[in-house]
PDB file of N, CA and C in Angstrom:
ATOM      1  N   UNK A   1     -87.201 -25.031 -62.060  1.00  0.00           N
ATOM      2  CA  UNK A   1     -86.876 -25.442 -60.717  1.00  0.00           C
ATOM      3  C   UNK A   1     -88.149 -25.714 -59.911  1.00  0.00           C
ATOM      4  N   UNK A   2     -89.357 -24.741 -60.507  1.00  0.00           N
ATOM      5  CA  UNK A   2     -90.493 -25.325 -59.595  1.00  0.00           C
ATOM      6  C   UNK A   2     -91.068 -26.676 -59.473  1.00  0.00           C
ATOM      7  N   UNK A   3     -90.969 -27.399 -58.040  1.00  0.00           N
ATOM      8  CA  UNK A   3     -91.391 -28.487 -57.738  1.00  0.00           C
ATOM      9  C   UNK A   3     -90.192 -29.536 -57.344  1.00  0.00           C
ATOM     10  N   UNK A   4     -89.251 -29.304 -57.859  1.00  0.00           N
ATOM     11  CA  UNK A   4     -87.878 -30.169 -58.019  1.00  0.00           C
ATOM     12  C   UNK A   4     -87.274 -30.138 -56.879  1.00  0.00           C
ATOM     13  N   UNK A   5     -86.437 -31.185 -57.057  1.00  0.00           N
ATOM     14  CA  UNK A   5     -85.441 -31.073 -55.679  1.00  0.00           C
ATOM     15  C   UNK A   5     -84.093 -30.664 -56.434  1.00  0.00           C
ATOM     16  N   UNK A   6     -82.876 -29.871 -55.104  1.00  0.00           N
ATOM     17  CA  UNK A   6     -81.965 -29.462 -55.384  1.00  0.00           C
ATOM     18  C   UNK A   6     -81.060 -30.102 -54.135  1.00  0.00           C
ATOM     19  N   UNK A   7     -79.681 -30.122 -55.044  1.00  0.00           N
ATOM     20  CA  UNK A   7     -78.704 -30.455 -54.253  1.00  0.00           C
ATOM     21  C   UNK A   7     -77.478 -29.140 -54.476  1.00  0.00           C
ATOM     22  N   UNK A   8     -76.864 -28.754 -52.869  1.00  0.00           N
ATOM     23  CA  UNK A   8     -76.175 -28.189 -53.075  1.00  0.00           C
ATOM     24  C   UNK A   8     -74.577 -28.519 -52.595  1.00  0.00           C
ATOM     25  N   UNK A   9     -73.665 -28.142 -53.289  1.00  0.00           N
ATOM     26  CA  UNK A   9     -72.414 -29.168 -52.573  1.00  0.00           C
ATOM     27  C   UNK A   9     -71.265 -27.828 -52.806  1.00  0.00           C
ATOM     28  N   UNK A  10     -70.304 -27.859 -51.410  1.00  0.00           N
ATOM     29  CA  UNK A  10     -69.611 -26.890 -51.485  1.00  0.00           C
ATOM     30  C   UNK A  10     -68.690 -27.237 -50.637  1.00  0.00           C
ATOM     31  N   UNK A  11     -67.476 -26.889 -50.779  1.00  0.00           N
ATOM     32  CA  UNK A  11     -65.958 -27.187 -49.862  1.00  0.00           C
ATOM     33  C   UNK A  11     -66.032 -27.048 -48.254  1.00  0.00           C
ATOM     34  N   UNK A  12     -66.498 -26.277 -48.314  1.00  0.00           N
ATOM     35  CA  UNK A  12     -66.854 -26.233 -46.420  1.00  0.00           C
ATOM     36  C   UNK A  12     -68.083 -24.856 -46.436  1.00  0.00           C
ATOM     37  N   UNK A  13     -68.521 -25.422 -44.897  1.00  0.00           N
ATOM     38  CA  UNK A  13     -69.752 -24.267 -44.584  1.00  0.00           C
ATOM     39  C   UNK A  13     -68.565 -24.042 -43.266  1.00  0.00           C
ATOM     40  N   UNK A  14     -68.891 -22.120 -43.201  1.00  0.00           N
ATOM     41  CA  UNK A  14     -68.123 -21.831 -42.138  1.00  0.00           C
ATOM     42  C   UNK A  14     -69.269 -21.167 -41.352  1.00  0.00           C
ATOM     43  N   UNK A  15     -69.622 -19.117 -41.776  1.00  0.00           N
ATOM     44  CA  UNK A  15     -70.937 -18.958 -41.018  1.00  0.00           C
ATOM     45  C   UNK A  15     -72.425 -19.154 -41.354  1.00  0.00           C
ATOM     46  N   UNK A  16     -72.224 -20.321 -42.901  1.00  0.00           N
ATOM     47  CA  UNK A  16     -73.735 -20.480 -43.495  1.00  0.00           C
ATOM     48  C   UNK A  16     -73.924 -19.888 -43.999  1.00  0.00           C
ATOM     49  N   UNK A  17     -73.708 -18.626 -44.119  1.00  0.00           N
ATOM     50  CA  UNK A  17     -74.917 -17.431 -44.519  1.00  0.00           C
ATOM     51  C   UNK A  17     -75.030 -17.818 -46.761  1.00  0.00           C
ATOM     52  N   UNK A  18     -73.550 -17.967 -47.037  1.00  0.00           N
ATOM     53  CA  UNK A  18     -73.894 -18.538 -48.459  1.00  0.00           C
ATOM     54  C   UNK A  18     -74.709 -19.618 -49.019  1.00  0.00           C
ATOM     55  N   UNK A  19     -74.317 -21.105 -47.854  1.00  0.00           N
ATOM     56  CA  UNK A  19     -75.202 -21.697 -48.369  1.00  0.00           C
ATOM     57  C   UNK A  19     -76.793 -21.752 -47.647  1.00  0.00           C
ATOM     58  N   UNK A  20     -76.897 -21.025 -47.348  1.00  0.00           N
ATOM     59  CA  UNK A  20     -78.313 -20.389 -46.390  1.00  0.00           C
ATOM     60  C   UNK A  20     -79.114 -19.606 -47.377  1.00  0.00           C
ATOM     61  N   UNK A  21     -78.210 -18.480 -47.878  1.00  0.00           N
ATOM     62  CA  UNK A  21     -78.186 -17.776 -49.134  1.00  0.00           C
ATOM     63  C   UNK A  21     -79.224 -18.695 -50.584  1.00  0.00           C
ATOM     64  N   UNK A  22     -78.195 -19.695 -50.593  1.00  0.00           N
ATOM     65  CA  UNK A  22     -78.581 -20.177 -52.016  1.00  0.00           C
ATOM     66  C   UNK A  22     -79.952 -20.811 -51.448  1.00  0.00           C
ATOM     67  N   UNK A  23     -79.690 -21.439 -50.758  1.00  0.00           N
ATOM     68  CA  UNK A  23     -81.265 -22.367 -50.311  1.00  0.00           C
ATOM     69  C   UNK A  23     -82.331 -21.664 -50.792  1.00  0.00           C
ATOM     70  N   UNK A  24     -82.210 -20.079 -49.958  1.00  0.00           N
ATOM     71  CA  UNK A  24     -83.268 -19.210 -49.952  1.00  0.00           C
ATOM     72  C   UNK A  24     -83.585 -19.074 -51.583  1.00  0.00           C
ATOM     73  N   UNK A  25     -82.440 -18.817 -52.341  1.00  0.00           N
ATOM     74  CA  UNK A  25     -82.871 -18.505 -53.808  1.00  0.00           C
ATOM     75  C   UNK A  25     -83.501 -19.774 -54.440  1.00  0.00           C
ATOM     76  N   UNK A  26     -83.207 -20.240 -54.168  1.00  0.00           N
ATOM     77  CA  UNK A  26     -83.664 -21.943 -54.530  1.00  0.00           C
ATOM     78  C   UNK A  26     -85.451 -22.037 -54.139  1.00  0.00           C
ATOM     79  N   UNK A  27     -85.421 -21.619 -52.806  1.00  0.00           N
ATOM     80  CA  UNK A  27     -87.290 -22.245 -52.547  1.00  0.00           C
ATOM     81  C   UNK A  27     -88.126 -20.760 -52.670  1.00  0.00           C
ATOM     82  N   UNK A  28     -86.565 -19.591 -53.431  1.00  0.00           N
ATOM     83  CA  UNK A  28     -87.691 -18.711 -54.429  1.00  0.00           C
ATOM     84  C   UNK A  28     -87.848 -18.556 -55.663  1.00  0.00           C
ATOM     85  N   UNK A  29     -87.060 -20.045 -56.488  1.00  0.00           N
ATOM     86  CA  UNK A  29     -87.477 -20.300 -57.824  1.00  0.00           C
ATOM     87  C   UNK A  29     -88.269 -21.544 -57.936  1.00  0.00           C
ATOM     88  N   UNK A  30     -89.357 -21.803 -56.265  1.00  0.00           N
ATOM     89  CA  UNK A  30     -90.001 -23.113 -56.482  1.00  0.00           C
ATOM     90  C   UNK A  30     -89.721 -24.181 -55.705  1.00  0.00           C
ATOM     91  N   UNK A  31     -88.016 -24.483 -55.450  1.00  0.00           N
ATOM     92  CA  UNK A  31     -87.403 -25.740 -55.352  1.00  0.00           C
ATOM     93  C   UNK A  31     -88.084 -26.539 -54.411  1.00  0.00           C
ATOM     94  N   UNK A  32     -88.585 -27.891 -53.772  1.00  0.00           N
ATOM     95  CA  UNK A  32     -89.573 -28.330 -53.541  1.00  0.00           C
ATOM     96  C   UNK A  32     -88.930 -28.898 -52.188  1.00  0.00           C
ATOM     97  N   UNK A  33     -87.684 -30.106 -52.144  1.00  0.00           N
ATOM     98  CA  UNK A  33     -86.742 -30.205 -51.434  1.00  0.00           C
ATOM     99  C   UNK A  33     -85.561 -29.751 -51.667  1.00  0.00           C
ATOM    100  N   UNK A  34     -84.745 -29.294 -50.593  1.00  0.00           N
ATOM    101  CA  UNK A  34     -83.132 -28.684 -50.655  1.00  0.00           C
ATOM    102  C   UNK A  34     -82.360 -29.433 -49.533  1.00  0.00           C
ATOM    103  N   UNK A  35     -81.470 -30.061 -50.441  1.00  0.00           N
ATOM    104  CA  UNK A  35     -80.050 -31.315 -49.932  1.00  0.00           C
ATOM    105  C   UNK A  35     -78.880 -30.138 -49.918  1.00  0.00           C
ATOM    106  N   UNK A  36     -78.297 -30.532 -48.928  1.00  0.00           N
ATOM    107  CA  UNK A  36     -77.067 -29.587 -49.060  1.00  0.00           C
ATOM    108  C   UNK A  36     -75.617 -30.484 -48.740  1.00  0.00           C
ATOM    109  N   UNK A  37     -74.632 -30.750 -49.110  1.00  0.00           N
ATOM    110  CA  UNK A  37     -73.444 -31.371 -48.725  1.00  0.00           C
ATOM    111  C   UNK A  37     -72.083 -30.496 -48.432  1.00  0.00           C
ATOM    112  N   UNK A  38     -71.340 -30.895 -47.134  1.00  0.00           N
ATOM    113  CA  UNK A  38     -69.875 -29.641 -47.856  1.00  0.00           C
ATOM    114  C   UNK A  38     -69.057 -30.433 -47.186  1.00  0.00           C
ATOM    115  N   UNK A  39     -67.743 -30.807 -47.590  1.00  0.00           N
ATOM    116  CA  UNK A  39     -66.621 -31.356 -46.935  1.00  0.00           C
ATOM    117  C   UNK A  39     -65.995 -30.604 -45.850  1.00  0.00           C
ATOM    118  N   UNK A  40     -65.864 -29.889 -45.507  1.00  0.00           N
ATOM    119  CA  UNK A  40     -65.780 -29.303 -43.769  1.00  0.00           C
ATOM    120  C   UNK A  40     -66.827 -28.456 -42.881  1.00  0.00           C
ATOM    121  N   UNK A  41     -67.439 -28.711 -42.419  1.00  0.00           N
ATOM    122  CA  UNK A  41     -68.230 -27.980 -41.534  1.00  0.00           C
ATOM    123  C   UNK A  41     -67.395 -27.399 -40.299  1.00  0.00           C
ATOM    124  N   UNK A  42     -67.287 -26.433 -40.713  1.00  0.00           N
ATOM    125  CA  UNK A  42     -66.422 -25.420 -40.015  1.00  0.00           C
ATOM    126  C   UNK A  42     -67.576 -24.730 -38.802  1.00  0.00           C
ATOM    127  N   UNK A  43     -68.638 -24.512 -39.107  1.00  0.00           N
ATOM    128  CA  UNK A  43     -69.511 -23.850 -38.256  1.00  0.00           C
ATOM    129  C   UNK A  43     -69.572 -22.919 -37.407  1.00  0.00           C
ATOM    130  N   UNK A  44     -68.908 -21.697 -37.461  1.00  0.00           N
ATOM    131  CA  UNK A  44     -68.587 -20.953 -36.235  1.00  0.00           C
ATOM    132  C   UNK A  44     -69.988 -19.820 -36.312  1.00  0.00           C
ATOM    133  N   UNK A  45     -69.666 -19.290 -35.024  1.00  0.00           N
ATOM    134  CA  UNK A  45     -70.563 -18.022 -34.971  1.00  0.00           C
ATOM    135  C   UNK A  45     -72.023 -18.312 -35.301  1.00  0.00           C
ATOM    136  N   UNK A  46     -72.826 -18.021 -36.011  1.00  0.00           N
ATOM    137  CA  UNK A  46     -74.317 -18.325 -35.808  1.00  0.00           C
ATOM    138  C   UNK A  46     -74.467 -19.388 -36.990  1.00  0.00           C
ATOM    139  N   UNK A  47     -73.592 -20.278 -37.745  1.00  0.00           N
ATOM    140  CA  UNK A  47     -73.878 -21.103 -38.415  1.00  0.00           C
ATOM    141  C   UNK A  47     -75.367 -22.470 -37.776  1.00  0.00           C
ATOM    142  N   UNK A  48     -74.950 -22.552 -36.964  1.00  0.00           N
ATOM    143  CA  UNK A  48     -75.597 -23.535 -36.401  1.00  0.00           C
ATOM    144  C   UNK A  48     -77.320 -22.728 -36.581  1.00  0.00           C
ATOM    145  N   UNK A  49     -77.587 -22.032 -35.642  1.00  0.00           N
ATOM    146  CA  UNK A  49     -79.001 -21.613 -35.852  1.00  0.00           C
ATOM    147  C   UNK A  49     -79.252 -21.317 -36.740  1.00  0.00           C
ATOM    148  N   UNK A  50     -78.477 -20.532 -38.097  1.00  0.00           N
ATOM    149  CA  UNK A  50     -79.041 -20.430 -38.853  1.00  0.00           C
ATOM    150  C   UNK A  50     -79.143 -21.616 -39.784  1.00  0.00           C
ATOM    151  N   UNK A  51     -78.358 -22.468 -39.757  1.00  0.00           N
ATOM    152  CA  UNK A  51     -78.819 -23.993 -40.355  1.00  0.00           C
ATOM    153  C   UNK A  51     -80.549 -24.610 -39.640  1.00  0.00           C
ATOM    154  N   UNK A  52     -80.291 -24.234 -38.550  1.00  0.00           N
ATOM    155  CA  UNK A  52     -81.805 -24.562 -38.131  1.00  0.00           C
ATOM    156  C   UNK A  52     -82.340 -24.067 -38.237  1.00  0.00           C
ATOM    157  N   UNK A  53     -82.580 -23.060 -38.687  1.00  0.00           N
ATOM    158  CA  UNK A  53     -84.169 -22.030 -39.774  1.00  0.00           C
ATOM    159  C   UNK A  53     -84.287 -22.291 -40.550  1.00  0.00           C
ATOM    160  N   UNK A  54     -82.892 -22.834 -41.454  1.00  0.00           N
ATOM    161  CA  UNK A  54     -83.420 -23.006 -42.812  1.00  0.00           C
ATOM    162  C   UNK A  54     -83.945 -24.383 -42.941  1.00  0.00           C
ATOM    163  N   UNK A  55     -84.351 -24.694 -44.480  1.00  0.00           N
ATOM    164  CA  UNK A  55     -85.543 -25.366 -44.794  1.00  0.00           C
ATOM    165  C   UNK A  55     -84.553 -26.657 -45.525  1.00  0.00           C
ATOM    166  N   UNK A  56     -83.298 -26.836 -45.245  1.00  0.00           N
ATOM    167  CA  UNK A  56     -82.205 -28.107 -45.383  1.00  0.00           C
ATOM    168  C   UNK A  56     -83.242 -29.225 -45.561  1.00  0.00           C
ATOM    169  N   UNK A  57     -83.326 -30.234 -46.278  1.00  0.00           N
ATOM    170  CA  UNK A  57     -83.938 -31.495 -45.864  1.00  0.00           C
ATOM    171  C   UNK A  57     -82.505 -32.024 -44.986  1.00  0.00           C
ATOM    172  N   UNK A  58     -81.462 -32.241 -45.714  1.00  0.00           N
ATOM    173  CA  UNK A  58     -80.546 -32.976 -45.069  1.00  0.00           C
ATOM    174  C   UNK A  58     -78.953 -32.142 -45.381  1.00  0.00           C
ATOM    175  N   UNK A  59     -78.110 -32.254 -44.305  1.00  0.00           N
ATOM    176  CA  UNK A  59     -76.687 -31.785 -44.666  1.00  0.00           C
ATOM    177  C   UNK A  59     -75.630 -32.997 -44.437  1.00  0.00           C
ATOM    178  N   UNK A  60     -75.119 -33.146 -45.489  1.00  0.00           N
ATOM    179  CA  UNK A  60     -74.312 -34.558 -45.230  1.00  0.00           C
ATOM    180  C   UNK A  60     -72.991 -33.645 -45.646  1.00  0.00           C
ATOM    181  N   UNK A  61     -71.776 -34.578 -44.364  1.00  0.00           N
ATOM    182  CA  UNK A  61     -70.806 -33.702 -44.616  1.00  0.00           C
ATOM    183  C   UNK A  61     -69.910 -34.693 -43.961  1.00  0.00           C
ATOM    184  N   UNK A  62     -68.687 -34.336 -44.082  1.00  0.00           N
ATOM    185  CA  UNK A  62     -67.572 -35.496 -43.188  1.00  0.00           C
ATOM    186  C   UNK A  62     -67.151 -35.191 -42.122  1.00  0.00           C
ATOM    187  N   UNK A  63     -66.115 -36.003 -41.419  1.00  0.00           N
ATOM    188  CA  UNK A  63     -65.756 -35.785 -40.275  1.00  0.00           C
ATOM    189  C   UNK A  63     -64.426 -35.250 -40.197  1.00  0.00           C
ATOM    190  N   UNK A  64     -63.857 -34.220 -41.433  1.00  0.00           N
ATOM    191  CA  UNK A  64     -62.484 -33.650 -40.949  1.00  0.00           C
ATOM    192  C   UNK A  64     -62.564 -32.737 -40.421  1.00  0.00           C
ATOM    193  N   UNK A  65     -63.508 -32.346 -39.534  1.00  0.00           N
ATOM    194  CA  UNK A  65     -64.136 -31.202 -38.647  1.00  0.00           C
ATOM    195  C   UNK A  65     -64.780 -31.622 -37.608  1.00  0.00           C
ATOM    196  N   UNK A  66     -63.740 -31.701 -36.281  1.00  0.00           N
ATOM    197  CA  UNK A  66     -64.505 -32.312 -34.925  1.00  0.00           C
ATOM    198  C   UNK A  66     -65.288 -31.113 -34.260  1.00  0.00           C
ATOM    199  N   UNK A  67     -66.600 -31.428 -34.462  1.00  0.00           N
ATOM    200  CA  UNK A  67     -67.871 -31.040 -34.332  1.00  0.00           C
ATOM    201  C   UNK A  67     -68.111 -31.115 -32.883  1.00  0.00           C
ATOM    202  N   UNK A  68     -68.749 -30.054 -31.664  1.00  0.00           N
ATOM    203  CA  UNK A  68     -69.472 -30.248 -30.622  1.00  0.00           C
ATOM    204  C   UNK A  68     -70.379 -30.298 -30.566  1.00  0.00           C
ATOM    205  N   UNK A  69     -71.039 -30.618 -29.692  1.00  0.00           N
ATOM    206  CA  UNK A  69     -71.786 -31.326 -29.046  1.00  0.00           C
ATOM    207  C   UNK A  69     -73.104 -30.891 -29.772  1.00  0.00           C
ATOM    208  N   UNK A  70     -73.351 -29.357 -29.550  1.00  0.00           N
ATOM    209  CA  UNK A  70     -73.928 -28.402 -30.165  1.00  0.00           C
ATOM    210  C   UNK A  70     -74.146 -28.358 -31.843  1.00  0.00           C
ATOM    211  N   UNK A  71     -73.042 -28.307 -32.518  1.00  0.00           N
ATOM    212  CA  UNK A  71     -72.960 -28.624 -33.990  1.00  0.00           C
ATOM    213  C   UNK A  71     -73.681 -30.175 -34.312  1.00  0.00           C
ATOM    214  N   UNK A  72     -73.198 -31.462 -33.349  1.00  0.00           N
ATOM    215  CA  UNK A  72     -73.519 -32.459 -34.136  1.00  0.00           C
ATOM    216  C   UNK A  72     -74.811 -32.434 -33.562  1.00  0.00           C
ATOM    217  N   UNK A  73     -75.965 -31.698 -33.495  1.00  0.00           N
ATOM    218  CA  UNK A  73     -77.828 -31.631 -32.427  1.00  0.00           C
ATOM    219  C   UNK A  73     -78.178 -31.741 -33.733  1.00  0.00           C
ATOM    220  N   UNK A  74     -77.479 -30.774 -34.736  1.00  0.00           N
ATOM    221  CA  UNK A  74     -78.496 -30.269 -35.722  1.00  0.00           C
ATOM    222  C   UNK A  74     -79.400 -31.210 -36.230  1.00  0.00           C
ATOM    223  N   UNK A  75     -80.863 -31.114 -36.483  1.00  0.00           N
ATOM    224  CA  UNK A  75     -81.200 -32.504 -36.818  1.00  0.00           C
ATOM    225  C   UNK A  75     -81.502 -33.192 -38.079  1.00  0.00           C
ATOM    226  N   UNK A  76     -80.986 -32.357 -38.614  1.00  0.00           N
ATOM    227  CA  UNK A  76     -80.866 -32.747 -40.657  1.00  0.00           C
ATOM    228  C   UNK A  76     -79.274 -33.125 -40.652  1.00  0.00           C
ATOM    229  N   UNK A  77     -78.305 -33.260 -39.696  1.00  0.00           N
ATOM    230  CA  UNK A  77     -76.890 -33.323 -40.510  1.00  0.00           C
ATOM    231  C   UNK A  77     -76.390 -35.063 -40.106  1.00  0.00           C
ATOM    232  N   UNK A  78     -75.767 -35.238 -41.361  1.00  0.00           N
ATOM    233  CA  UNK A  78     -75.308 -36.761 -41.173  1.00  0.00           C
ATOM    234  C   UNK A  78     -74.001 -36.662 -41.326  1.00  0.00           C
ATOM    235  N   UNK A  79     -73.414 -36.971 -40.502  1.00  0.00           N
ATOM    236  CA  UNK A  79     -71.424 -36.396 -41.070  1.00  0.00           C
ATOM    237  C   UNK A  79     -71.057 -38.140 -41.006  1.00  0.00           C
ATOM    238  N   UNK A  80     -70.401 -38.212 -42.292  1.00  0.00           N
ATOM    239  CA  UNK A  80     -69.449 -39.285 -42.835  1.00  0.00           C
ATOM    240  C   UNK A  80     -68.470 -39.648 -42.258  1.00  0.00           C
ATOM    241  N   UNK A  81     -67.500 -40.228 -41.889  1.00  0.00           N
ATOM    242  CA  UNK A  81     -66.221 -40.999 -41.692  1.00  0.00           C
ATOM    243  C   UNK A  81     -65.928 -40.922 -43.372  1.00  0.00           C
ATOM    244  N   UNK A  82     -64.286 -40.055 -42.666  1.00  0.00           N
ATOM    245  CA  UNK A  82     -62.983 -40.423 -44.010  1.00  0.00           C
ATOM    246  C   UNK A  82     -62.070 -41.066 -43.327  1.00  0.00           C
ATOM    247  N   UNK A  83     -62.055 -41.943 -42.537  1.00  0.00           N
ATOM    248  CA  UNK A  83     -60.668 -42.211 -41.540  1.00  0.00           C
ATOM    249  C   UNK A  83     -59.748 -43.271 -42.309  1.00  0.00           C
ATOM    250  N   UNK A  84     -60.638 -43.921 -42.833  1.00  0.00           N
ATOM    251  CA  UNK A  84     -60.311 -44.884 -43.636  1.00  0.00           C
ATOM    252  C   UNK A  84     -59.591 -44.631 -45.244  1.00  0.00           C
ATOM    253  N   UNK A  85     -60.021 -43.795 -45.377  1.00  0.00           N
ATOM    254  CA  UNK A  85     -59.745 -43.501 -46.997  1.00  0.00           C
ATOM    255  C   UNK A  85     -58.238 -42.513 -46.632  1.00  0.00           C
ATOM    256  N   UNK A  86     -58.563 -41.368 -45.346  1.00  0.00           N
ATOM    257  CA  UNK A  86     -56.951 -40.959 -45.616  1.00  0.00           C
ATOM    258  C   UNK A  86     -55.819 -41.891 -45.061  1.00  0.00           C
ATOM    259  N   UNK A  87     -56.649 -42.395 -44.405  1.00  0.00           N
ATOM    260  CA  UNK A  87     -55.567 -43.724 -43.568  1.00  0.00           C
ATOM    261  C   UNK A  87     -55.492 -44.302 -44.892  1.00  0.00           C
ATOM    262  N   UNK A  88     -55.372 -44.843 -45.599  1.00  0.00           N
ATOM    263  CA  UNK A  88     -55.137 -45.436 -46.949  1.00  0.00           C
ATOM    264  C   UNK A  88     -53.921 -44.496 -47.631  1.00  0.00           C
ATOM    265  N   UNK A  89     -54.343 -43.495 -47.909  1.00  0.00           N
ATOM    266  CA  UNK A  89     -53.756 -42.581 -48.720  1.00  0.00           C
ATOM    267  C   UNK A  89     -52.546 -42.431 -48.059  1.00  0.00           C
ATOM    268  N   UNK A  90     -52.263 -41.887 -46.577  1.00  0.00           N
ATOM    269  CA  UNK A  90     -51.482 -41.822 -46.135  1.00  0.00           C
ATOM    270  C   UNK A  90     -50.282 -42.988 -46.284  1.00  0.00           C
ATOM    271  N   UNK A  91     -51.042 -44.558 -45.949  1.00  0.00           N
ATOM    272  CA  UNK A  91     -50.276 -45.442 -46.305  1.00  0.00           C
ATOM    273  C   UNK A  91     -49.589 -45.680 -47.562  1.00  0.00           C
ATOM    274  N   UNK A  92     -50.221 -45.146 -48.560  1.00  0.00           N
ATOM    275  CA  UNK A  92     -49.872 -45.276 -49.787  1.00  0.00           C
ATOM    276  C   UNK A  92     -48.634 -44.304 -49.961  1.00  0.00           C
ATOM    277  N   UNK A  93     -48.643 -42.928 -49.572  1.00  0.00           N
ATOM    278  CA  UNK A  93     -47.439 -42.395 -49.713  1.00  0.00           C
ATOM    279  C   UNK A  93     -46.409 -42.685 -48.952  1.00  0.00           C
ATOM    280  N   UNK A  94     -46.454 -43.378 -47.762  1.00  0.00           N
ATOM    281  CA  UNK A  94     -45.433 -43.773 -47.029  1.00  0.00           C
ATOM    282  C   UNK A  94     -45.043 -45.402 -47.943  1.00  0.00           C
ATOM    283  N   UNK A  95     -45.582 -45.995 -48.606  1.00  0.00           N
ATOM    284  CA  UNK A  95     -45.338 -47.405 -49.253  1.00  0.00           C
ATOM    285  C   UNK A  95     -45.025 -46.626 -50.878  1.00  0.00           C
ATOM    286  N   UNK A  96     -44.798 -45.869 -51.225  1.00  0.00           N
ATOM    287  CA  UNK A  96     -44.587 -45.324 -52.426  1.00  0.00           C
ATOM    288  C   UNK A  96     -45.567 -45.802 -53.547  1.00  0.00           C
ATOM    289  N   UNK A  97     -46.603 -46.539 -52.668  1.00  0.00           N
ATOM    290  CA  UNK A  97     -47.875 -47.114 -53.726  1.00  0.00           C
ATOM    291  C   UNK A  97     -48.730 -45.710 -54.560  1.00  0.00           C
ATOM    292  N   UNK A  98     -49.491 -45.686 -55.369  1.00  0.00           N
ATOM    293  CA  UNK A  98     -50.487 -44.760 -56.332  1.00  0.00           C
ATOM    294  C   UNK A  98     -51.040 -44.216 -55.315  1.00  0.00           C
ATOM    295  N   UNK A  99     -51.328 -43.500 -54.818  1.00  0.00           N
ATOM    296  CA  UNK A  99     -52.362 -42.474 -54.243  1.00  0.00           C
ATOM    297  C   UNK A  99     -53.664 -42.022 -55.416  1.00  0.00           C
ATOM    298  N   UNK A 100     -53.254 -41.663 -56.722  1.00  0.00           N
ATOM    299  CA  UNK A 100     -54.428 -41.635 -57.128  1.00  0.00           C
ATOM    300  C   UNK A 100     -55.280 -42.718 -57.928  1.00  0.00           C
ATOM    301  N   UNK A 101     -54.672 -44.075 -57.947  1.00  0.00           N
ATOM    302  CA  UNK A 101     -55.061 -45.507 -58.111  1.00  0.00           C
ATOM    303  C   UNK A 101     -56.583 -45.508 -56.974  1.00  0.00           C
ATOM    304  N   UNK A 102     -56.082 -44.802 -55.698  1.00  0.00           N
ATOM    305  CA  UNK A 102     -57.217 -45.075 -54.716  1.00  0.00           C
ATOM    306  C   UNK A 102     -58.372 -44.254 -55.302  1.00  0.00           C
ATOM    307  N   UNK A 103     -58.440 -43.058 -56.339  1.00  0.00           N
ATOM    308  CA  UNK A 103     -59.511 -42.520 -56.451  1.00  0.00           C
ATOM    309  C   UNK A 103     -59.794 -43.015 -57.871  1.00  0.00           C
ATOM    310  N   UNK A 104     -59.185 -43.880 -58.123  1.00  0.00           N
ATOM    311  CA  UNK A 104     -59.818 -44.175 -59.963  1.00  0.00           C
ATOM    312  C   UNK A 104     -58.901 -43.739 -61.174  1.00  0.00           C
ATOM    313  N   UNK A 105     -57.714 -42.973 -60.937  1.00  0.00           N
ATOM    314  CA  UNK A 105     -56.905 -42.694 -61.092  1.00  0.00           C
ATOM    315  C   UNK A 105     -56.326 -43.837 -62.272  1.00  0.00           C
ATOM    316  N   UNK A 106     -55.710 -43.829 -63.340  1.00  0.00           N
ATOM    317  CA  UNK A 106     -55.456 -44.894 -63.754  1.00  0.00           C
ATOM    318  C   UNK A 106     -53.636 -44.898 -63.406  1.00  0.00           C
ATOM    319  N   UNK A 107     -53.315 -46.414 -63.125  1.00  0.00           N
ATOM    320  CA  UNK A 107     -51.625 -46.585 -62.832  1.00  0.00           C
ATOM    321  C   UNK A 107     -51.047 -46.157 -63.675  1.00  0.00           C
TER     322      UNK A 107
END
């Protein structure tokens, strides 16, 4: 791991402290840059500052978590748009079309 970059990806961050956790183990086996991703940023309680101590290059995450004002400062986080993709999906089960056709899914 020494010198390397790491990516970490996880279902949602709620108070950080896990993926805060791993980071730390990470830039103490070396790791050089640390990416982190999670599909809900839940953020409560001291998530936020402690995202800003740590040594994140970047947190990319989506938007099924309306974020304040405060949450979206952080200045490593890039949150995605899904509006489109469940708006799809949604349409698809109301049209009785494949839902998993949309992810690669074969018909």
């Amino acid at each position: 791991m020494r010198g390397k970059s790491a990516i970490i990806v996880d279902d949602e961050i709620d108070t950080a402290s896990s993926i805060v956790g791993a980071v730390e183990l990470l830039e103490e086996q070396g790791a050089k840059r640390i990416y982190t991703s999670c599909v809900h940023p839940i953020l409560s309680g001291p998530a936020v500052e402690r995202l800003r101590r740590s040594s994140i290059v970047e947190l990319v995450t989506t938007d099924t978590v309306r974020l304040s004002e405060e949450k979206r400062s952080l200045p490593n986080l890039r949150q995605l748009t899904v509006a489109m993709l469940i708006g799809e999906a949604i349409s698809r089960i109301h049209t009785g079309t494949s839902v998993g056709a949309l992810f690669g899914a074969p018909v």
